[in-house]
C-alpha atoms as a PDB file:
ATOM      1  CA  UNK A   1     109.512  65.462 212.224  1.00  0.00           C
ATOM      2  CA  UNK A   2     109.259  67.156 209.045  1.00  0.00           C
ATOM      3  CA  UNK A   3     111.381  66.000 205.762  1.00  0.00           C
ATOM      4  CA  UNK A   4     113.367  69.070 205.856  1.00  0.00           C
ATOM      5  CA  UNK A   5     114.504  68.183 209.389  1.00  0.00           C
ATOM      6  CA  UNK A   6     114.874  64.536 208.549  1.00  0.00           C
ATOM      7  CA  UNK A   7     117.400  65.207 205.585  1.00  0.00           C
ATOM      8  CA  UNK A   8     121.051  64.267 205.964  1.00  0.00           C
ATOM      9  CA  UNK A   9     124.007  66.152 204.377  1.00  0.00           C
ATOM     10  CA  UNK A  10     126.889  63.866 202.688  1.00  0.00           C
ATOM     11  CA  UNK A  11     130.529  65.022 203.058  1.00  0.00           C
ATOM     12  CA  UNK A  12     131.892  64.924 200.000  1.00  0.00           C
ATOM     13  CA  UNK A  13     134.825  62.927 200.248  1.00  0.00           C
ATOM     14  CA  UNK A  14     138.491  62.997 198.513  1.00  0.00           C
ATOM     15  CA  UNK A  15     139.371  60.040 196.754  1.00  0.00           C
ATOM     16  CA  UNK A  16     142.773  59.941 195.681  1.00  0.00           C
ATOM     17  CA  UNK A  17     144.083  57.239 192.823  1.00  0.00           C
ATOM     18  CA  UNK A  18     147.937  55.962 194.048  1.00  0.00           C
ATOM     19  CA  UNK A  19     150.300  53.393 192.791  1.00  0.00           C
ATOM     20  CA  UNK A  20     151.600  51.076 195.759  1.00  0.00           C
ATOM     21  CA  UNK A  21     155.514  51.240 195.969  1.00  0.00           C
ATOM     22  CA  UNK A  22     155.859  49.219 198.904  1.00  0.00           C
ATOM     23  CA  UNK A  23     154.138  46.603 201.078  1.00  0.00           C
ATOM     24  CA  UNK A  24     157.314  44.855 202.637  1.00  0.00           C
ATOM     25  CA  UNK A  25     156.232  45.660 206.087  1.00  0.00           C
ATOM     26  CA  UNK A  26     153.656  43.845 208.141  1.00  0.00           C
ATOM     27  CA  UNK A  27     151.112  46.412 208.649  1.00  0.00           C
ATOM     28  CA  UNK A  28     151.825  49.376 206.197  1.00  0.00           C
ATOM     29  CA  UNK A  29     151.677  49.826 202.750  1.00  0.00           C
ATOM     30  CA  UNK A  30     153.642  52.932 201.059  1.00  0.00           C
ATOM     31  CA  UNK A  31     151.371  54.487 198.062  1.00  0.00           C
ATOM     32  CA  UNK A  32     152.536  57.281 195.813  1.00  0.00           C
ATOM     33  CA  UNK A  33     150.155  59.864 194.617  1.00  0.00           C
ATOM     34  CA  UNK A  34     150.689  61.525 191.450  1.00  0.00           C
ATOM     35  CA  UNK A  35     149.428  64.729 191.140  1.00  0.00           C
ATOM     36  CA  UNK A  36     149.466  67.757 188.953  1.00  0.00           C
ATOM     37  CA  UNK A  37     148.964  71.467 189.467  1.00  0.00           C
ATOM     38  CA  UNK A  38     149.358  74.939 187.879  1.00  0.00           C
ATOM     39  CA  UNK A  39     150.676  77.329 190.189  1.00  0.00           C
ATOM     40  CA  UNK A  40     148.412  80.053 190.231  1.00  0.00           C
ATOM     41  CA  UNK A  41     150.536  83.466 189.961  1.00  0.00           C
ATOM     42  CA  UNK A  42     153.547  81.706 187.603  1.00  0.00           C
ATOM     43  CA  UNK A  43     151.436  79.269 185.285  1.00  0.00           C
ATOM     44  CA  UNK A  44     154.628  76.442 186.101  1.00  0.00           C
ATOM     45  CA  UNK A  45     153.455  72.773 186.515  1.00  0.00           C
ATOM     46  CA  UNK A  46     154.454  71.335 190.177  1.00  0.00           C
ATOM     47  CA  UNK A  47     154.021  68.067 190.731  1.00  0.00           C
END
């Protein structure tokens, strides 16, 4: 097996930073994302 056949690729993965909002049930936890974007074609902010 040569090294170029060996290699792996890594996914590169999202990670997303969140403020929890709510844990009162037993096995789910509610977590709000913030995020901010400029529309492309207007130049508006949408959250």
């Amino acid at each position: 097996m040569t090294e170029a056949q060996a290699t792996t690729q890594v996914k590169n993965t999202r990670t997303l930073v969140g403020r929890v909002v709510s844990d009162a049930r037993a096995k789910t936890v509610t977590v709000l994302v913030e995020r901010r974007a400029k529309h492309e074609l207007y130049g508006k902010i949408v959250a």
